[in-house]
Protein backbone atom coordinates (compact mmCIF):
# COMPACT_ATOMS: atom_id res chain seq x y z
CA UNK A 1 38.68 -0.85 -7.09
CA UNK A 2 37.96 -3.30 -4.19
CA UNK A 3 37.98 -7.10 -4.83
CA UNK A 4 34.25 -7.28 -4.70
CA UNK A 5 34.15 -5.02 -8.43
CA UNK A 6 34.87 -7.55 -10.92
CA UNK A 7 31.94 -10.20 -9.49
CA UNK A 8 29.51 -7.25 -9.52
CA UNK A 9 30.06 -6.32 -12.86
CA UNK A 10 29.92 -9.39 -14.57
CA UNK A 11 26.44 -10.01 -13.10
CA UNK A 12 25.14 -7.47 -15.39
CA UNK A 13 24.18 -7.24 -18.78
CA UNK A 14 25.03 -4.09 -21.01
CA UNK A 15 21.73 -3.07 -20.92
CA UNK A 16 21.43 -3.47 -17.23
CA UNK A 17 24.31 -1.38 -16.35
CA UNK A 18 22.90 0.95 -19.14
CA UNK A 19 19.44 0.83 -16.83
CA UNK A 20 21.28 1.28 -13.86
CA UNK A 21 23.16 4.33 -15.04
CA UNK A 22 20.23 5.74 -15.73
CA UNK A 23 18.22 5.31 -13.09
CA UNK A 24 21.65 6.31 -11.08
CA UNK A 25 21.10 9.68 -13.38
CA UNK A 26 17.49 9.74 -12.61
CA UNK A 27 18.24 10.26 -8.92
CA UNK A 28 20.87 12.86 -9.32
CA UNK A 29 21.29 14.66 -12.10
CA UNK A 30 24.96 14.39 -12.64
CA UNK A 31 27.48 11.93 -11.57
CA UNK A 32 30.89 11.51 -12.57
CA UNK A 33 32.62 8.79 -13.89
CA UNK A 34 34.20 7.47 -10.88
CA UNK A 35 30.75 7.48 -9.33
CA UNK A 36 29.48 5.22 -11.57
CA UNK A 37 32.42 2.86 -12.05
CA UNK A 38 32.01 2.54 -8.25
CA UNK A 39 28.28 2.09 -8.00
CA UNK A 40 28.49 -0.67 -11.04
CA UNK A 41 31.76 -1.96 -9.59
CA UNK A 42 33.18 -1.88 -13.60
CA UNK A 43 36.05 -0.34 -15.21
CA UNK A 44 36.63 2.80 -16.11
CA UNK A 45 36.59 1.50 -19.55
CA UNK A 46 33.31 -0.50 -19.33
CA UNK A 47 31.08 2.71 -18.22
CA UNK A 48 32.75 4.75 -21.10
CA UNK A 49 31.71 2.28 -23.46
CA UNK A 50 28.03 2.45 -21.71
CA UNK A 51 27.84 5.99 -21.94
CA UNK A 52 29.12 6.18 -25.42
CA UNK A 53 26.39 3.80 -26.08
CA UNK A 54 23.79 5.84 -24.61
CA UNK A 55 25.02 9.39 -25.87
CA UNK A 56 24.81 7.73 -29.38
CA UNK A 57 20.79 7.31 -28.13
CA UNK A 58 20.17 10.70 -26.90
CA UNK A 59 19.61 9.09 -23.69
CA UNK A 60 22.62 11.05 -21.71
CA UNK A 61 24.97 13.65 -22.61
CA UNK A 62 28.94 13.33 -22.11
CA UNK A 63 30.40 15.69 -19.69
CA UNK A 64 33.84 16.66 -18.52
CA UNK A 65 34.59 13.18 -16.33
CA UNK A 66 31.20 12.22 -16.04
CA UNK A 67 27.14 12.79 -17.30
CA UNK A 68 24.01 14.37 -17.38
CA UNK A 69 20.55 12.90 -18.63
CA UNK A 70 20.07 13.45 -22.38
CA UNK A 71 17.51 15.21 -24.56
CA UNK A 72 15.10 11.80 -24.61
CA UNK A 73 15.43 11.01 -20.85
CA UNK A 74 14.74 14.78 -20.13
CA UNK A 75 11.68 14.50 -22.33
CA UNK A 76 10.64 11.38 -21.01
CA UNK A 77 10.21 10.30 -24.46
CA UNK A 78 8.87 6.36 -24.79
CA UNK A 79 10.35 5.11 -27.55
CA UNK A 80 11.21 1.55 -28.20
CA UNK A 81 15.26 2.17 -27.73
CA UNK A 82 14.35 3.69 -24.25
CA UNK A 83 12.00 0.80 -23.10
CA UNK A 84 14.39 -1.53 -24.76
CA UNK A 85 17.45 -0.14 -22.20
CA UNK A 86 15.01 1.00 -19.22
CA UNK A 87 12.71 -2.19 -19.35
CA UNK A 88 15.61 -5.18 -18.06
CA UNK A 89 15.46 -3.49 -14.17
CA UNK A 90 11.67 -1.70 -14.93
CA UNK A 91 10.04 -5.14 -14.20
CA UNK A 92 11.96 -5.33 -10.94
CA UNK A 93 11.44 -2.03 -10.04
CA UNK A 94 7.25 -2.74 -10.56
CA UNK A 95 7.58 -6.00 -8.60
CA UNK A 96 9.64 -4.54 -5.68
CA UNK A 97 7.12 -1.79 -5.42
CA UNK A 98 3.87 -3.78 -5.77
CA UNK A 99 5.40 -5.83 -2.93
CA UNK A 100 6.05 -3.12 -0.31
CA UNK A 101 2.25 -1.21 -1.41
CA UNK A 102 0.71 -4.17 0.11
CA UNK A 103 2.20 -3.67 3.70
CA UNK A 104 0.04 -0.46 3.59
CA UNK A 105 -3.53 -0.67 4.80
CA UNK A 106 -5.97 2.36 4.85
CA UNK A 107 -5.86 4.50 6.85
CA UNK A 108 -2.18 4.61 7.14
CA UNK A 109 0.01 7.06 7.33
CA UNK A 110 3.17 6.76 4.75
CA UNK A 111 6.58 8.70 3.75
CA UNK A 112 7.55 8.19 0.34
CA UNK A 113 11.39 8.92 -0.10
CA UNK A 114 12.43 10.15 -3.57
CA UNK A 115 13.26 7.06 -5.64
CA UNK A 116 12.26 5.30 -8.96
CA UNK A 117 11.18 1.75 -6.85
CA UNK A 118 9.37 4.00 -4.02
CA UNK A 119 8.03 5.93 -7.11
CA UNK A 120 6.22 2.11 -8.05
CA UNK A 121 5.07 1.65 -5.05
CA UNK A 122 3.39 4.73 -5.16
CA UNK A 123 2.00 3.51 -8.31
CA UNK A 124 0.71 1.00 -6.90
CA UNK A 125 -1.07 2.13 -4.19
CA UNK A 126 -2.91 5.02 -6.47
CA UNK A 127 -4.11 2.18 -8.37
CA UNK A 128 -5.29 -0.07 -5.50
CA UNK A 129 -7.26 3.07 -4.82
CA UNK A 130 -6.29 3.25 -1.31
CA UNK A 131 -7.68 5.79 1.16
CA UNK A 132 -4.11 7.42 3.04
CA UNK A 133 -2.04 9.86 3.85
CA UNK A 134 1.33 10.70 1.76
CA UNK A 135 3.93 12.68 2.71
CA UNK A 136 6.79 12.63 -0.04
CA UNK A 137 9.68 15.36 -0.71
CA UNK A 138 9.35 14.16 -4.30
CA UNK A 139 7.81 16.37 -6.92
CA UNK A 140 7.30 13.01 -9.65
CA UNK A 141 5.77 10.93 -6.80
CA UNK A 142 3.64 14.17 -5.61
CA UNK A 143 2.42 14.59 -9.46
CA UNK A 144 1.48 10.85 -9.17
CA UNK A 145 -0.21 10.98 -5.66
CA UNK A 146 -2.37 13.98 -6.90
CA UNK A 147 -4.08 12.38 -9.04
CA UNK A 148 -6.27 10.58 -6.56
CA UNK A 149 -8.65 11.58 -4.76
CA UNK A 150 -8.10 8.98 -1.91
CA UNK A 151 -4.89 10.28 -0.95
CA UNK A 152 -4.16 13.08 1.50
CA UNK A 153 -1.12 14.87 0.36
CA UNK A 154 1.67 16.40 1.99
CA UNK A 155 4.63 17.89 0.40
CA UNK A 156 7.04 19.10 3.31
CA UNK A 157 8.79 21.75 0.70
CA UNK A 158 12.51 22.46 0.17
CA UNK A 159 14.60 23.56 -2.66
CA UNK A 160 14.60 21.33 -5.72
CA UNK A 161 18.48 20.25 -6.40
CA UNK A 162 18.82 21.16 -9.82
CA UNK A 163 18.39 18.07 -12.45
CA UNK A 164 16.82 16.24 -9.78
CA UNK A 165 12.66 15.41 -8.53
CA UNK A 166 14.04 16.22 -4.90
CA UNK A 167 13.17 18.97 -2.43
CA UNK A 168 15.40 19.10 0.10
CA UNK A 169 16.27 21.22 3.02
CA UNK A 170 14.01 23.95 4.88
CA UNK A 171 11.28 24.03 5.91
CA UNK A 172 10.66 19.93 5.01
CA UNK A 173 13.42 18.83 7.27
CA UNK A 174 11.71 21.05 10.07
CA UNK A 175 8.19 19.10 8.98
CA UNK A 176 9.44 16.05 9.17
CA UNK A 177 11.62 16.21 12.68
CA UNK A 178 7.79 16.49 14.38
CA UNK A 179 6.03 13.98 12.47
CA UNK A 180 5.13 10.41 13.70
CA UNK A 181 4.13 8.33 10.79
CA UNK A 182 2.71 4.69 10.53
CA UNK A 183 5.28 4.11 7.57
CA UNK A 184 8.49 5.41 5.53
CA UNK A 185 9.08 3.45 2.24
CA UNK A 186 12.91 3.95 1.85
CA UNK A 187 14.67 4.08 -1.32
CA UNK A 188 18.88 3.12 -1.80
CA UNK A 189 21.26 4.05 -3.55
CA UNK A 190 23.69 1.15 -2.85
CA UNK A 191 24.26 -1.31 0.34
CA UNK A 192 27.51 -2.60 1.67
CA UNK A 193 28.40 -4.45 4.48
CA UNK A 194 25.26 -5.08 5.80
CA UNK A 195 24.75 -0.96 5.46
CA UNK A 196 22.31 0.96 3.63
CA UNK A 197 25.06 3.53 1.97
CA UNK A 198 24.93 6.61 -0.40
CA UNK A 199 27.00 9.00 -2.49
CA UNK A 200 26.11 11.53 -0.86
CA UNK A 201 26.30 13.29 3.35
CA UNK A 202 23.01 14.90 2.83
CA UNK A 203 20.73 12.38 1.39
CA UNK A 204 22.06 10.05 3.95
CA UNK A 205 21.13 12.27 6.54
CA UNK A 206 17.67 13.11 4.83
CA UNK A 207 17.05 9.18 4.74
CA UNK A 208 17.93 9.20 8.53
CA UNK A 209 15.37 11.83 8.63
CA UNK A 210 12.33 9.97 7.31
CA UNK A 211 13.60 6.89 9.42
CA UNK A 212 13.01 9.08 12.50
CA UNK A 213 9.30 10.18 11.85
CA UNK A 214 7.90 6.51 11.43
CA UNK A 215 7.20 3.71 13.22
CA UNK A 216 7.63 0.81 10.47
CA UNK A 217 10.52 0.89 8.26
CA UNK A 218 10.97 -0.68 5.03
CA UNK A 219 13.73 -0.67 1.94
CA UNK A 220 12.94 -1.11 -1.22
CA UNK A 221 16.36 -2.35 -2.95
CA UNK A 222 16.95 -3.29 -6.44
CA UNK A 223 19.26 -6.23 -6.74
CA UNK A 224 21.54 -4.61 -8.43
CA UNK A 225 22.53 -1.80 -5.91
CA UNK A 226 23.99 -5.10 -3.17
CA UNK A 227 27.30 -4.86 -2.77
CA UNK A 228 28.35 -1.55 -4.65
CA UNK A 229 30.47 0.82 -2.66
CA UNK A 230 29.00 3.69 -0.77
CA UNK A 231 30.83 7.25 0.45
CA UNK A 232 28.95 7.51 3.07
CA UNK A 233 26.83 5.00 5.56
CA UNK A 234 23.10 5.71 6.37
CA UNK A 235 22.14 3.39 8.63
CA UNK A 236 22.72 -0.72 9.76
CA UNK A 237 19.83 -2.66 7.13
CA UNK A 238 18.84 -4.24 10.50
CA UNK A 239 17.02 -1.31 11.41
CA UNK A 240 14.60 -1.79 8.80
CA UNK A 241 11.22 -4.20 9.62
CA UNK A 242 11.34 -5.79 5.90
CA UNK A 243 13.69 -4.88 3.43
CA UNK A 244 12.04 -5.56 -0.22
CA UNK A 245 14.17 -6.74 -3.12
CA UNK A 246 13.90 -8.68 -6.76
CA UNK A 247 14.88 -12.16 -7.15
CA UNK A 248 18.07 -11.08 -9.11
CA UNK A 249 19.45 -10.96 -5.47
CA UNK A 250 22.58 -13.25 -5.52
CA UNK A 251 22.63 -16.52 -3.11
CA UNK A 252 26.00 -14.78 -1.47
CA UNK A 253 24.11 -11.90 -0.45
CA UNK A 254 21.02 -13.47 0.29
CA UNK A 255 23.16 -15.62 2.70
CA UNK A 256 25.10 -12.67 4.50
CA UNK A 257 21.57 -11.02 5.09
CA UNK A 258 20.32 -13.75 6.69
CA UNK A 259 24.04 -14.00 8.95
CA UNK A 260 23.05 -10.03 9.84
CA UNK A 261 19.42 -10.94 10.99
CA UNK A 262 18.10 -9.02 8.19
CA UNK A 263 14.58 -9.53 7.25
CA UNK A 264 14.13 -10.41 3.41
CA UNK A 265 11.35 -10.30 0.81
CA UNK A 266 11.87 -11.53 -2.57
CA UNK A 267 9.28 -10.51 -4.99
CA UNK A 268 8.36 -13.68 -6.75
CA UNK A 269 9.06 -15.79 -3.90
CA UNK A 270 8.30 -17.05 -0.63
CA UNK A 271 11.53 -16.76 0.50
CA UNK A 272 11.83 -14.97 3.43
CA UNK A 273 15.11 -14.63 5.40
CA UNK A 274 14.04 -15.81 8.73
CA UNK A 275 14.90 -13.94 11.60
CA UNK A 276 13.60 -12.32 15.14
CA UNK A 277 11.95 -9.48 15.29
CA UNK A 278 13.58 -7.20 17.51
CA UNK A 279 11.91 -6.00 20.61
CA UNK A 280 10.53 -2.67 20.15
C-alpha cells in the first residue's frame, strides 16, 4: 500500500466505506478485493470486515477474492438498513449533482457519463423541468431522462457490460467521435496526483471519449474518491472548466488543487479555488 492509505482510510466511517463499496459495486459489477482495498486505501482486513458486514445484509455477495452486489442492492430494495448504509455519501452525491445541473441552461446540449453523482444531476435537471438535449450511454440515467417530456434523448448504443447500467463500445463510440456538444458531466472513479484515474483502460478511454465531443467540461467528484490509487490515468483535472465536489473534501487536497490551477466548487460553500481560465 502507498503511504497515502492509512490517512485515507481513517477519514471514513464504517458506513462510509460500506457506501463507497457500494457505489464502487454500483459502477461495476464485480471488483476484487485488492480493488477495493486500493480505492478505500484500507487493509485487506478492514474491507473483509465491510463486506462481511454487508453480506450479513444481503447487500453484496462474497466471491472468490472479491464481490458482487447482493439480492437487496439488485432489487433496489429501500429498506431502512440500505438507506441507513447508502444515505452517509447519498446527501453528497444530491448536493454535488444539484450543483453541476445548474451550469446547464436550456437549450443546451449535455453528455451524461454513467455514474451515481452524474445520475443526480440528471435528477436534477428532470425536475427543474428543463428543455435539452441528453445524450447518455447509461441505461438508469436514460430510464430517468425518459420520463420527461422536455428532454431530447439520445442513447448512442453499445453492449451492456454484464452487472453494470453501461453500454459501451460500437456503434456509441462511433456516435460520439462526430458529436460537438455544449456539455459532458463527467463522473470518477478515483483522482490522484492531480489526475482523474480509473480501474479500468476502457472506461478511461470512454471518458476521454465524451471529453472530446464537448465544449465545457465538468467532474463531478465525491470527496471520498481524492487521493485513492488509480490503474490507469484519464486525463490531467486541469482540463476540466469546474470540477464539482462535497465539502468532505480535505484542506490537503483542497490546497494541492488550488497549487495545480484546478478550478473548485464546493457544494455548500462559496469556496472556489481561484484560478485562470485557460485560453481556449
Amino acid at each position: 500500500m502507498t503511504s497515502t492509505a492509512a490517512p485515507r482510510a481513517e477519514r471514513l466511517l464504517p458506513r462510509q466505506r460500506q457506501s463507497f463499496i457500494l457505489d464502487v459495486l454500483t459502477e461495476h459489477g464485480v471488483v476484487s478485493l485488492q480493488h477495493l482495498a486500493e480505492r478505500l486505501g484500507a487493509s485487506f482486513s478492514t474491507v473483509r470486515r465491510d463486506l462481511d458486514d454487508l453480506e450479513s445484509r444481503k447487500l453484496v455477495e462474497r466471491t472468490h477474492g472479491g464481490a458482487i452486489l447482493g439480492s437487496l442492492s439488485k432489487a433496489h430494495v429501500e429498506t431502512e438498513e440500505t438507506r441507513a448504509t447508502s444515505g452517509a455519501m447519498k446527501g453528497a452525491k444530491e448536493a454535488i449533482g444539484r450543483l453541476a445541473a445548474h451550469r446547464v441552461r436550456e437549450g443546451d446540449s449535455v453528455i451524461f457519463d454513467s455514474s451515481t453523482t452524474v445520475l443526480e444531476a440528471a435528477r436534477a435537471i428532470v425536475q427543474a423541468r428543463l428543455r435539452i438535449t441528453a445524450v447518455t450511454n447509461n441505461i438508469r440515467i436514460a430510464d430517468l431522462m425518459s420520463t420527461s417530456d422536455n428532454i431530447r434523448l439520445i442513447i448512442p448504443g453499445g453492449t451492456r457490460r454484464p452487472g453494470t447500467n453501461l453500454l459501451a463500445g460500437e456503434p456509441g463510440d462511433s456516435f460520439l467521435s462526430h458529436l460537438h456538444a455544449d456539455i459532458a458531466l463527467i463522473g470518477a472513479q478515483s483522482a490522484s496526483g492531480g489526475m482523474l484515474t480509473d480501474s479500468r483502460i476502457e472506461s478511461a478511454s470512454a471518458k476521454r471519449l465524451l471529453m472530446k465531443a464537448v465544449r465545457t467540461k465538468y467532474l463531478l467528484i465525491d470527496s471520498w474518491k481524492f487521493g485513492g490509487p488509480g490503474f490507469c490515468d484519464v486525463v490531467p483535472l486541469s482540463d476540466f472548466d469546474e470540477v464539482f465536489t462535497d465539502a468532505g473534501l480535505p484542506e490537503e487536497e483542497r490546497k494541492d488543487l488550488e497549487r495545480r490551477g484546478v478550478f473548485v466548487r464546493i457544494e455548500g460553500s462559496e469556496a472556489v479555488v481561484p484560478v485562470q481560465k485557460r485560453a481556449t
